[in-house]
Protein backbone atom coordinates (compact mmCIF):
# COMPACT_ATOMS: atom_id res chain seq x y z
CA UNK A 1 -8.87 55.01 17.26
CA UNK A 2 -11.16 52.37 19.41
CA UNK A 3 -14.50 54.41 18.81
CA UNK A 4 -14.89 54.37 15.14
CA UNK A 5 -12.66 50.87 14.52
CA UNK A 6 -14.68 48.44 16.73
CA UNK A 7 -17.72 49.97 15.37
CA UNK A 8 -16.85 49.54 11.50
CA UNK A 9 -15.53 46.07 12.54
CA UNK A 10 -19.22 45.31 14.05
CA UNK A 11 -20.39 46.37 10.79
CA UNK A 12 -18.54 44.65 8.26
CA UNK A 13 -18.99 41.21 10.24
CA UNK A 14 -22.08 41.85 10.95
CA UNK A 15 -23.14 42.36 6.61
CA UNK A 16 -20.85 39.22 6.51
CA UNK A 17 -23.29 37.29 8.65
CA UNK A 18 -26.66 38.57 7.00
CA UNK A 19 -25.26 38.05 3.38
CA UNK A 20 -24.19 34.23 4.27
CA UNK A 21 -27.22 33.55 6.15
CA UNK A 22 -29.99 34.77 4.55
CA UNK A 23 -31.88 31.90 2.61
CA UNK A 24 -32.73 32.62 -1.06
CA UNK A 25 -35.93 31.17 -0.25
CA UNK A 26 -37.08 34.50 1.88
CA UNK A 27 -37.85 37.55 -0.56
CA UNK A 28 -36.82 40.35 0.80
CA UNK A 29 -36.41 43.85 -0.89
CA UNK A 30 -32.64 45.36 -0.91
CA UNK A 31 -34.34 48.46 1.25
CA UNK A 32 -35.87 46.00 3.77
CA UNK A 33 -32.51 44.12 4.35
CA UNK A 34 -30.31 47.20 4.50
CA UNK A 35 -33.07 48.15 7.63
CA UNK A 36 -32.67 45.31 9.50
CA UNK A 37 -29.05 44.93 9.02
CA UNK A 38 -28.70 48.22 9.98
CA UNK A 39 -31.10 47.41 13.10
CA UNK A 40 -28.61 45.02 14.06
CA UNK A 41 -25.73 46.94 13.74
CA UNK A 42 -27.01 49.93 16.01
CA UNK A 43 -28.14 47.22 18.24
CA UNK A 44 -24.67 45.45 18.33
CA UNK A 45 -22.83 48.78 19.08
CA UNK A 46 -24.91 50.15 21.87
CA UNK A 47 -24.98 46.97 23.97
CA UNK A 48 -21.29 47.18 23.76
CA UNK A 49 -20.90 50.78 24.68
CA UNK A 50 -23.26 49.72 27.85
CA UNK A 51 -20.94 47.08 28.45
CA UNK A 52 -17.88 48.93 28.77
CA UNK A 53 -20.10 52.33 30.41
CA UNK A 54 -21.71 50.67 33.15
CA UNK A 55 -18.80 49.22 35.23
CA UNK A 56 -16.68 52.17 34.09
CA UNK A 57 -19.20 54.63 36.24
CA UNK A 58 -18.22 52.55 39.18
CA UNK A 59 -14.89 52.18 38.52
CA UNK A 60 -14.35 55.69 38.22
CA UNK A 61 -15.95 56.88 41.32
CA UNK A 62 -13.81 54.54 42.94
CA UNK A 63 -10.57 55.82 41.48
CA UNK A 64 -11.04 59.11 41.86
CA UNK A 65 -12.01 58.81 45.95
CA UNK A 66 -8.85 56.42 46.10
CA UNK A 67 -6.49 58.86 44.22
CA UNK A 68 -7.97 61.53 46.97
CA UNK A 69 -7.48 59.62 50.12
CA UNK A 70 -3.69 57.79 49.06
CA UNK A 71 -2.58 60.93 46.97
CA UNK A 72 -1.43 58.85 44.29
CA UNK A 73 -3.02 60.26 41.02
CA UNK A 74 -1.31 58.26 38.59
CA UNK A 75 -3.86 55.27 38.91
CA UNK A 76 -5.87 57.65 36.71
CA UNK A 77 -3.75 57.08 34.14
CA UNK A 78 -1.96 53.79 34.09
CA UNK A 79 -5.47 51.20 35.30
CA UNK A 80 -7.35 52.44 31.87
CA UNK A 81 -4.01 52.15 29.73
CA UNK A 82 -3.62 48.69 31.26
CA UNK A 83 -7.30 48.28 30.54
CA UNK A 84 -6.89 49.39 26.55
CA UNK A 85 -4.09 46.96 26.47
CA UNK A 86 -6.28 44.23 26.84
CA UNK A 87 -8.91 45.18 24.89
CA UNK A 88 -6.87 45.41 21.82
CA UNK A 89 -5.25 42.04 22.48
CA UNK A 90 -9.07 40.86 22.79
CA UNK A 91 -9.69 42.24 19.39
CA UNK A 92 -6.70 40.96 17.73
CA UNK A 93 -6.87 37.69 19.38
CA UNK A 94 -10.51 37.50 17.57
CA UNK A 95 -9.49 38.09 14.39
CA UNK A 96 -7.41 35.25 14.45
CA UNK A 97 -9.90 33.00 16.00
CA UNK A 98 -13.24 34.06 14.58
CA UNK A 99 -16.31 36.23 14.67
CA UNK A 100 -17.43 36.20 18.61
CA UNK A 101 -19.84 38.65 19.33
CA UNK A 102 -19.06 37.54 23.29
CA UNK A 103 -15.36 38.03 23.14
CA UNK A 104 -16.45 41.62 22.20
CA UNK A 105 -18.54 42.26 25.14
CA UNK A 106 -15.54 41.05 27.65
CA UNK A 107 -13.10 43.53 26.10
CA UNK A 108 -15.44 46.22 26.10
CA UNK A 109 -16.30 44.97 30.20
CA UNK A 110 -12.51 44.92 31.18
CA UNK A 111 -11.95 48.14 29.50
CA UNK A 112 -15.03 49.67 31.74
CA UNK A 113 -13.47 47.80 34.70
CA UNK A 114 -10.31 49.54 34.45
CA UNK A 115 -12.17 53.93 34.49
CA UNK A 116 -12.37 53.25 30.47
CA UNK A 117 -11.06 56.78 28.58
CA UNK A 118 -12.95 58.41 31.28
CA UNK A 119 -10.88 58.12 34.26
CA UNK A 120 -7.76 58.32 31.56
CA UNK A 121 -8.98 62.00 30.42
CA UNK A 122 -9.47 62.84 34.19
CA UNK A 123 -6.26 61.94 35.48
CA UNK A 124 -4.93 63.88 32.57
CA UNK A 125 -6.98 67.16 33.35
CA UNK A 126 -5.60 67.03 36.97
CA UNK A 127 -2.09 66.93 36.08
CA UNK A 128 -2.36 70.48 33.76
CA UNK A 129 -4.86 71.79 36.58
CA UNK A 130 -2.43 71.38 39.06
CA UNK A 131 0.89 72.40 36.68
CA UNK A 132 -0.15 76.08 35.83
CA UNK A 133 -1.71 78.68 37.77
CA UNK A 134 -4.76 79.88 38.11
CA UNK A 135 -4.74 82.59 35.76
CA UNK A 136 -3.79 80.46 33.12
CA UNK A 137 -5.72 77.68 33.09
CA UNK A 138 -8.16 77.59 30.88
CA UNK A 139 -5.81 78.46 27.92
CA UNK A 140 -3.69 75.05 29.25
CA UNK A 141 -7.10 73.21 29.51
CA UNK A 142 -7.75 74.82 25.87
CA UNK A 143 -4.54 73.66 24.49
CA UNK A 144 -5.54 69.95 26.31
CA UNK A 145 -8.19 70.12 24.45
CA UNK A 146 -6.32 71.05 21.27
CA UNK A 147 -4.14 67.96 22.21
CA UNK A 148 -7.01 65.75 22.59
CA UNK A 149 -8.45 66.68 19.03
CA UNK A 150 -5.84 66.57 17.06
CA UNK A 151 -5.47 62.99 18.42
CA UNK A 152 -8.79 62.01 17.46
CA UNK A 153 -8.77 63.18 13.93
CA UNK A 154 -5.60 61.42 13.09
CA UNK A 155 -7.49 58.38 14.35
CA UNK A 156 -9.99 59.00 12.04
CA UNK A 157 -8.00 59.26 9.20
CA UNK A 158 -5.54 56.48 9.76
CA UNK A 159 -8.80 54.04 10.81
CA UNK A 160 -10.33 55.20 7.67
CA UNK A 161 -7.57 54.76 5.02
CA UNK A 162 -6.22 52.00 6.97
CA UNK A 163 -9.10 50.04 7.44
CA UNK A 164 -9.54 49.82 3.35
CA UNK A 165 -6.36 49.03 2.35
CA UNK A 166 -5.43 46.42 4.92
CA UNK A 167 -8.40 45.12 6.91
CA UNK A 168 -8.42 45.61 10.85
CA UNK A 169 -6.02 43.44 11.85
CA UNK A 170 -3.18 46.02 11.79
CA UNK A 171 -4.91 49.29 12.79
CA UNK A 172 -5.66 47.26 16.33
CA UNK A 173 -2.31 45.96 16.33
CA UNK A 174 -1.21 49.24 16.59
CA UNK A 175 -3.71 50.38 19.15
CA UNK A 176 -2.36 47.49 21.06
CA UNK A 177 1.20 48.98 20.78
CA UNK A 178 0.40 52.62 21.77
CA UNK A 179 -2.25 51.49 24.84
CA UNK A 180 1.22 49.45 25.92
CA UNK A 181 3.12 52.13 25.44
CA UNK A 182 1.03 54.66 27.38
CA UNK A 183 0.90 51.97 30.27
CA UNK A 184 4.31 52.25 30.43
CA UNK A 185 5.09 55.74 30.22
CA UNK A 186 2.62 56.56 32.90
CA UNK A 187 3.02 53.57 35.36
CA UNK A 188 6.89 54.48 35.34
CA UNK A 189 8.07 57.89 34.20
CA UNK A 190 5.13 60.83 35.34
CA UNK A 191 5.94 61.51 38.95
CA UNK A 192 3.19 62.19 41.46
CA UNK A 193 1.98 65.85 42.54
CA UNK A 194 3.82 66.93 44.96
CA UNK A 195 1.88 67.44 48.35
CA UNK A 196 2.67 70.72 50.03
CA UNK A 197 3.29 71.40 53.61
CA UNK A 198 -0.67 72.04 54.19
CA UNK A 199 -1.67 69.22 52.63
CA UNK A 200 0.25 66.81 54.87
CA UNK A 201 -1.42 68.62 58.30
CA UNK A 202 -4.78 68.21 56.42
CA UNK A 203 -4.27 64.91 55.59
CA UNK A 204 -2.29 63.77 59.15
CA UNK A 205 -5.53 65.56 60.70
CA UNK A 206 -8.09 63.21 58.22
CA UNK A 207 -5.81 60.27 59.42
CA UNK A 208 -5.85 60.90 62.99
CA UNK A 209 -9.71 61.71 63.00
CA UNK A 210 -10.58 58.14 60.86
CA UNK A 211 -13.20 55.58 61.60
CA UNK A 212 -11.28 53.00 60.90
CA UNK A 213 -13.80 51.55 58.54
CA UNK A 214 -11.96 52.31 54.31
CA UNK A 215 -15.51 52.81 52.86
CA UNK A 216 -16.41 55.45 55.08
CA UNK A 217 -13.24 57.25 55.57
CA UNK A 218 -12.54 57.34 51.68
CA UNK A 219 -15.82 58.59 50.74
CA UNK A 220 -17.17 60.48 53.49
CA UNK A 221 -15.28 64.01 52.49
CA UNK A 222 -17.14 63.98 49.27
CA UNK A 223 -20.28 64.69 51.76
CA UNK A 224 -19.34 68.07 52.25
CA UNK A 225 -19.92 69.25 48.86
CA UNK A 226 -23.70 68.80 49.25
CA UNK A 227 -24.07 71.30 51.38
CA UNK A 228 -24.33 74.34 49.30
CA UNK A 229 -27.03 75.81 50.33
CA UNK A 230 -25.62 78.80 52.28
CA UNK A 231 -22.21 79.09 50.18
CA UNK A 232 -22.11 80.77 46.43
CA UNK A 233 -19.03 79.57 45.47
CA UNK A 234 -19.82 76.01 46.08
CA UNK A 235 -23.75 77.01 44.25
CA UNK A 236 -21.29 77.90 41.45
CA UNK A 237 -18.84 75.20 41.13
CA UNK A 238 -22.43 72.60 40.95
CA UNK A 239 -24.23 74.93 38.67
CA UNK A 240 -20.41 74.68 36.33
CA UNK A 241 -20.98 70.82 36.74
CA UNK A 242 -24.30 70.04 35.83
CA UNK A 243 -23.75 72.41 32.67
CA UNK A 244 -20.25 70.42 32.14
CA UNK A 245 -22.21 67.29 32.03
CA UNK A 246 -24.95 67.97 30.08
CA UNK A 247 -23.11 69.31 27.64
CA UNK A 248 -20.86 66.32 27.65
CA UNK A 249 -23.90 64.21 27.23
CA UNK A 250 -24.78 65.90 23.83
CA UNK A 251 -21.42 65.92 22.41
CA UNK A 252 -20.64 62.42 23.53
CA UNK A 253 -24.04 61.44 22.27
CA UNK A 254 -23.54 63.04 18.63
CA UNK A 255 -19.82 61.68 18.02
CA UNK A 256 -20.47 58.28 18.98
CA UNK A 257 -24.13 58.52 16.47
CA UNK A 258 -22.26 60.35 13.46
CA UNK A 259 -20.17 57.25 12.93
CA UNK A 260 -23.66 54.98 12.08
CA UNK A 261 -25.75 58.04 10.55
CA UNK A 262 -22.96 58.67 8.10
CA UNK A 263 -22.07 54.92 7.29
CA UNK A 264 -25.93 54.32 7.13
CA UNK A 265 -28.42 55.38 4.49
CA UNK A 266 -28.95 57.90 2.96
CA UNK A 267 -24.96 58.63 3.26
CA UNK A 268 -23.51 55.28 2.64
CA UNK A 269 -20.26 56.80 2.67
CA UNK A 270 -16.77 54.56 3.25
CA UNK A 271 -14.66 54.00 6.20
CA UNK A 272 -11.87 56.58 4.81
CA UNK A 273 -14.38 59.38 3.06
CA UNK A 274 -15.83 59.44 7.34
CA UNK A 275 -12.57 59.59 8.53
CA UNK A 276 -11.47 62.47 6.54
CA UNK A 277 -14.52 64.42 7.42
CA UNK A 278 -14.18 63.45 11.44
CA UNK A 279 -10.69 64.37 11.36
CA UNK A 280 -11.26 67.92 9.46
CA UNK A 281 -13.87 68.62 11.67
CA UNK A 282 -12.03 67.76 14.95
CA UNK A 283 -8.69 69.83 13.43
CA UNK A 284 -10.54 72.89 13.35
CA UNK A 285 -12.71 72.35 16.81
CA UNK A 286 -8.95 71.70 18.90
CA UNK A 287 -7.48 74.60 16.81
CA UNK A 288 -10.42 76.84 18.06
CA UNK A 289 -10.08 75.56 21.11
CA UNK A 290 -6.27 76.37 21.24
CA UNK A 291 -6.91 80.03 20.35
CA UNK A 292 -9.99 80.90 21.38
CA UNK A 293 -9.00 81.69 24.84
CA UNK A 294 -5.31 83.27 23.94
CA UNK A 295 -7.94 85.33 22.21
CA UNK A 296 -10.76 85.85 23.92
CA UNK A 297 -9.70 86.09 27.52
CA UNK A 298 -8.47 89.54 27.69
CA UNK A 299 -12.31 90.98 26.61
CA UNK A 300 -14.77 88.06 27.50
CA UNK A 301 -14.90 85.75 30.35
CA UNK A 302 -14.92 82.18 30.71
CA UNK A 303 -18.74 81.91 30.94
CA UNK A 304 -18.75 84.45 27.93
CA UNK A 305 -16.88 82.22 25.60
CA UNK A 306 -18.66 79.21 26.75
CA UNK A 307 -21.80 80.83 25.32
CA UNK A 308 -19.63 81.26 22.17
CA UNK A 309 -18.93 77.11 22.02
CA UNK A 310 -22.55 76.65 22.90
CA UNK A 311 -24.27 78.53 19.90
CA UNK A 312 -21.41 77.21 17.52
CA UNK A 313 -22.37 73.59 18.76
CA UNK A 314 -26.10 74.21 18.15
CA UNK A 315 -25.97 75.67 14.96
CA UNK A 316 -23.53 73.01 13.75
CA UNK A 317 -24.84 70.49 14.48
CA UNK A 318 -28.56 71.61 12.94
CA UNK A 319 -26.54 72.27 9.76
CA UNK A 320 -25.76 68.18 9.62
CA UNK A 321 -29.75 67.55 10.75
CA UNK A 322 -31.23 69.35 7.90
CA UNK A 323 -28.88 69.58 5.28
CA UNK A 324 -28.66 66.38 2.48
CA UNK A 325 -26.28 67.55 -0.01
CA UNK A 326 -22.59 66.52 0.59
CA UNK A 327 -21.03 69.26 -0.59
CA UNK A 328 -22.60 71.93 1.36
CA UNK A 329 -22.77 68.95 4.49
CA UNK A 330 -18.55 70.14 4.64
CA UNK A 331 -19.35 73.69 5.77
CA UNK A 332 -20.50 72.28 9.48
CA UNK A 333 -16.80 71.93 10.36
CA UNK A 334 -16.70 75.57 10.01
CA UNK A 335 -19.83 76.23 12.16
CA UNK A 336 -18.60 73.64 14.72
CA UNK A 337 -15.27 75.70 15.03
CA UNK A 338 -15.97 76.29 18.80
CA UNK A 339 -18.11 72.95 20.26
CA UNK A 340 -15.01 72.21 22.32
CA UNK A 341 -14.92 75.66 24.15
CA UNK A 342 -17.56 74.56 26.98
CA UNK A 343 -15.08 71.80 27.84
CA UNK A 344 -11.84 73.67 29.25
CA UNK A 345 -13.89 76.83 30.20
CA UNK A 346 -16.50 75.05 32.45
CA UNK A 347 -13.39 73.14 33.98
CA UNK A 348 -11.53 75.80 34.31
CA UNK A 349 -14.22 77.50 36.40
CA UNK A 350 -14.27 74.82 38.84
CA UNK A 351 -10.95 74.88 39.79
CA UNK A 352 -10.92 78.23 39.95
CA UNK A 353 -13.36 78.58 42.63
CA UNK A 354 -12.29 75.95 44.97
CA UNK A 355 -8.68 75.26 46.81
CA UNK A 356 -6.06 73.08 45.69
CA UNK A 357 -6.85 70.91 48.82
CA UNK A 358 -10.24 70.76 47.70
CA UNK A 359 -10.01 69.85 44.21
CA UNK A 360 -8.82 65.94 44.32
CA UNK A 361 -12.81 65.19 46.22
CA UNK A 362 -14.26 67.12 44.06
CA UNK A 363 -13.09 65.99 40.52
CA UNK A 364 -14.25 62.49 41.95
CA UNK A 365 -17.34 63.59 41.87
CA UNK A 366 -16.72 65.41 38.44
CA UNK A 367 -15.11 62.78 36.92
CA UNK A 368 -18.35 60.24 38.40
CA UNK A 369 -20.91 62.92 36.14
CA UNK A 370 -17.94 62.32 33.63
CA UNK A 371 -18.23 58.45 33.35
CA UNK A 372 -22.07 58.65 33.57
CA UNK A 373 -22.29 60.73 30.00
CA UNK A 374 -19.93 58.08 28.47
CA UNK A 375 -22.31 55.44 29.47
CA UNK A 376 -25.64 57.51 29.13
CA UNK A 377 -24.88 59.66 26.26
CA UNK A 378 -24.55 56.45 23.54
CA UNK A 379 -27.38 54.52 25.07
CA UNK A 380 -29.68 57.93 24.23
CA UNK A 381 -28.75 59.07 21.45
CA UNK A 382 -27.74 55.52 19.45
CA UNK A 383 -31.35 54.47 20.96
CA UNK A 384 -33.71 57.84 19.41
CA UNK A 385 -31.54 56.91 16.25
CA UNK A 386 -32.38 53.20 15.99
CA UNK A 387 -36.26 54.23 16.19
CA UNK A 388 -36.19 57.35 13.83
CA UNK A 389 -34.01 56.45 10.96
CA UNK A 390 -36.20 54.81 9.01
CA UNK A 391 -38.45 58.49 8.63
CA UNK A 392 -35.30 61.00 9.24
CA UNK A 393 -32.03 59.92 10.06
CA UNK A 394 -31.06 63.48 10.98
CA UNK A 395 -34.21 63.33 13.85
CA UNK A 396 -31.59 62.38 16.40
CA UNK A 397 -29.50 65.73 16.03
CA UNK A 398 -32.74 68.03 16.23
CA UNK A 399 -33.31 66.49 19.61
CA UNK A 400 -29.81 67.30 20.27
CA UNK A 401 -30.09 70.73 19.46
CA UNK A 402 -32.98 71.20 21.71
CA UNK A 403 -31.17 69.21 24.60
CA UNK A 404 -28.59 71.85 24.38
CA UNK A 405 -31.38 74.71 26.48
CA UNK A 406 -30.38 72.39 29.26
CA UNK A 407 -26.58 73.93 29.76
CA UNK A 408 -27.30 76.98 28.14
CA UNK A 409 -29.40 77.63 31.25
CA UNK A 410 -27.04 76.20 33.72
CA UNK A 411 -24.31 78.46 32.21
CA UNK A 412 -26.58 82.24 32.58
CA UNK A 413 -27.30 80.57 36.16
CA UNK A 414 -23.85 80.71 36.98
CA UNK A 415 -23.44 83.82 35.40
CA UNK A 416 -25.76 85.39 37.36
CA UNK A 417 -24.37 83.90 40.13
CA UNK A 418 -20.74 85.20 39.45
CA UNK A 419 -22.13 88.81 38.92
CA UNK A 420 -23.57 88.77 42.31
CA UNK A 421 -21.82 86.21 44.56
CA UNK A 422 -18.61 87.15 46.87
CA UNK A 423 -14.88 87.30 45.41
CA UNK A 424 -12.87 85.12 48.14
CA UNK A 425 -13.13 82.25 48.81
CA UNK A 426 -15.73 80.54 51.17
CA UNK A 427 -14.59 77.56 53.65
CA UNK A 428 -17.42 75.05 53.54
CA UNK A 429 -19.45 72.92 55.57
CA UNK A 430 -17.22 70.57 57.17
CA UNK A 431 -13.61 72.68 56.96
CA UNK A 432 -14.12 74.28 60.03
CA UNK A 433 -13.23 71.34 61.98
CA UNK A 434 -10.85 70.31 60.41
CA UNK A 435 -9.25 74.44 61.14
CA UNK A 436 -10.13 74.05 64.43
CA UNK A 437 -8.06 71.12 65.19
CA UNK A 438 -4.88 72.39 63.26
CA UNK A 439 -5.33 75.64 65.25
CA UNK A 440 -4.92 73.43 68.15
CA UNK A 441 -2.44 71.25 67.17
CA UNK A 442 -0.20 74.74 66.59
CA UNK A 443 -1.65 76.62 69.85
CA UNK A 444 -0.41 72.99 71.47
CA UNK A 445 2.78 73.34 69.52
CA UNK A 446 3.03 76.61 70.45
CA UNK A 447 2.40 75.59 74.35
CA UNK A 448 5.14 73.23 74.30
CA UNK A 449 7.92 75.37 73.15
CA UNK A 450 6.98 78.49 75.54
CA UNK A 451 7.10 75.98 78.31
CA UNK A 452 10.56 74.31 77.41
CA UNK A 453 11.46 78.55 77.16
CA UNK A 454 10.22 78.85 80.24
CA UNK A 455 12.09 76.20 81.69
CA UNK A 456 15.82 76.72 80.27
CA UNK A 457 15.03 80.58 81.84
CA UNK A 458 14.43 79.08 84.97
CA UNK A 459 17.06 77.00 85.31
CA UNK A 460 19.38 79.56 83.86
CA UNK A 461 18.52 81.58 87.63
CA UNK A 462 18.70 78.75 89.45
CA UNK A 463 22.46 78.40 88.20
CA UNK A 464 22.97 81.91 88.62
């Protein structure tokens, strides 16, 4: 509910301002003020978004090598509920007090501080990765997805409705409840994975072999994903990323500019007529992304349906760039049925070609690209909008289109890849020492109980 609420509530105060400000004295036309206002507002928004995106790419990298090294996954989830927390009782505590454009910037900072929704959605996509098999799970990631979706449009339509009928006050009074609320239920109730037998030698081994020095030992097994050059799978798992995040950088990019370019001119439309279409158009992208792969799987692959989510995204989202009339506008949420699919496929393709004990280093590193698009993907796309409204608002989504070449190439890379790359798996750079010593630690295991053997026959004869 955060995205679209703090950015109508920049808005509103920010007409407020320009409407009790502006001498009488200064001619202006109504065209020329509605410009700079809306200047302003984009302006507003974006510095914001930078506020809470910048720390929150620093924060996450951090949490996710943490999580690796300690096991303890559920900081992904409780630091950026405890951080939501406070940046609702920021807001609220604003509304009482008065307009502060600098009270806005330190929620949006301590939000960023804590992984932001970022590290939240990561720790969540661990937990299903590691609660289903293989086979299934891109149709759990799918139905995450679904989750995720249906979420967001009821946000939509509560902020929307809400908003008009009772101000802001209450909608982030209730934000403030349910951020509590998720603090609590994952800081006390959701139990840690549990680590198996093979995961304790690996990680007794990492412990024993230790520098001693906690920057180095935490982040020093992420080095061993670099080295790719030699090993397909691990060419494949970076190809899957890069297409992951550049993907993400589009869609991030587009939902966080459809809230000004629809609120802006030519549009002008209300708080509650956007909500409605946001959450329509969400419903039907988590409801494809639910079914598509209970569908699709048993004749395409995942890399075949994410071509499917890819074309639906670009089409879509050219339909909204060129199209002015508002009734036909509605038929978009039809041709965006599938912009979700490149999500759970992508990630299901990573985890898929990597172990289990492998996984917690390298969603770090996923979930770093991750926190990067939340921070980059605004500061694009909301800046190409601020410069090309004023000659075609619906510029910024052309450029979008064409930006989506960019994963659509990553993705026939790693299909070509998968058609002619080996079936097992491949240990990587690095592993092999880390076999070598458990093979020693068992041959020395091994050592010490044919020698006690040995020993209990030998006294056995000297008894005899």
């Amino acid at each position: 509910m955060t995205l679209p609420l703090f950015q109508q509530y920049v808005k509103e105060e920010i007409e407020k301002q320009h409407k009790s400000t502006t001498p009488a004295s200064i001619n202006l036309t109504d065209t020329t003020k509605d410009a700079l206002t809306h200047e302003e507002i984009t302006l507003s928004v974006l510095s914001l978004q930078i506020a809470e995106g910048l720390p929150a790419v620093i924060t996450v990298i951090m949490l996710g090598a943490i999580s690796d090294k300690t096991g303890r996954r559920k900081i992904l989830l409780w630091m950026p509920s405890l951080g939501s927390v406070l940046y609702s009782f920021i807001y609220i505590m604003i509304q009482y007090t008065g307009w502060n454009l600098d009270g806005l910037f330190m929620a949006s900072a301590l939000r960023g501080l804590s992984g932001s929704m970022t590290a939240f959605l990561a720790g969540g996509t661990f937990y299903a990765i590691n609660s289903s098999n293989k086979e299934n799970r891109s149709t759990r990631l799918g139905v995450q997805e679904f989750l995720n979706g249906i979420a967001y449009a009821i946000a939509n339509i509560m902020v929307g409705y809400w908003v008009k009928s009772n101000g802001f006050l209450r909608p982030f009074w209730f934000t403030f409840i349910c951020s509590c609320i998720s603090f609590l239920i994952s800081f006390f109730l959701v139990k840690e994975v549990e680590i198996t037998q093979q995961n304790l030698v690996d990680n007794r081994i990492s412990s024993n072999q230790g520098s001693n020095n906690c920057c180095i030992d935490t982040f020093k097994p992420l080095s061993r994903f670099f080295k790719c050059c030699k090993n397909r799978k691990l060419i494949k798992v970076w190809l899957s990323i890069i297409a992951f995040q550049s993907y993400a950088i589009v869609h991030l990019g587009q939902i966080n500019t459809l809230v000004l370019y629809f609120i802006g001119p030519p549009y002008q439309w209300d708080s509650d007529k956007f909500g409605v279409f946001a959450a329509v158009a969400m419903v039907v992208a988590a409801i494809g992304a639910a079914a598509s792969p209970v569908i699709l799987k048993p004749y395409l692959s995942d890399i075949n349906i994410t071509f499917i989510g890819l074309f639906s995204k670009a089409i879509g989202t050219m339909w909204i760039a060129v199209v002015k009339n508002e009734t036909v506008l509605y038929f978009a949420i039809l041709l965006l049925v599938g912009e979700l699919l490149p999500f759970p496929m992508l990630r299901s393709v990573v985890s898929n070609s990597i172990e289990t004990t492998d996984q917690g280093s390298l969603f770090a590193l996923m979930h770093c690209g991750e926190s990067i698009s939340y921070f980059l993907a605004p500061l694009m796309f909301q800046a190409i909008y601020l410069h090309t409204f004023k000659f075609f608002s619906g510029f910024v989504f052309v450029i979008s289109v064409t930006l989506l070449v960019i994963p659509v190439v990553f993705t026939i890379a790693i299909k070509y890849v998968e058609m002619n790359g080996p079936t097992e798996y491949e240990r990587m750079s690095g592993e092999n020492e880390g076999i070598e010593t458990s093979q020693s630690y068992q041959q020395l295991q091994d050592q010490e109980e044919t020698s006690q053997a040995i020993s209990v026959i030998s006294n056995t004869e000297v008894d005899v």
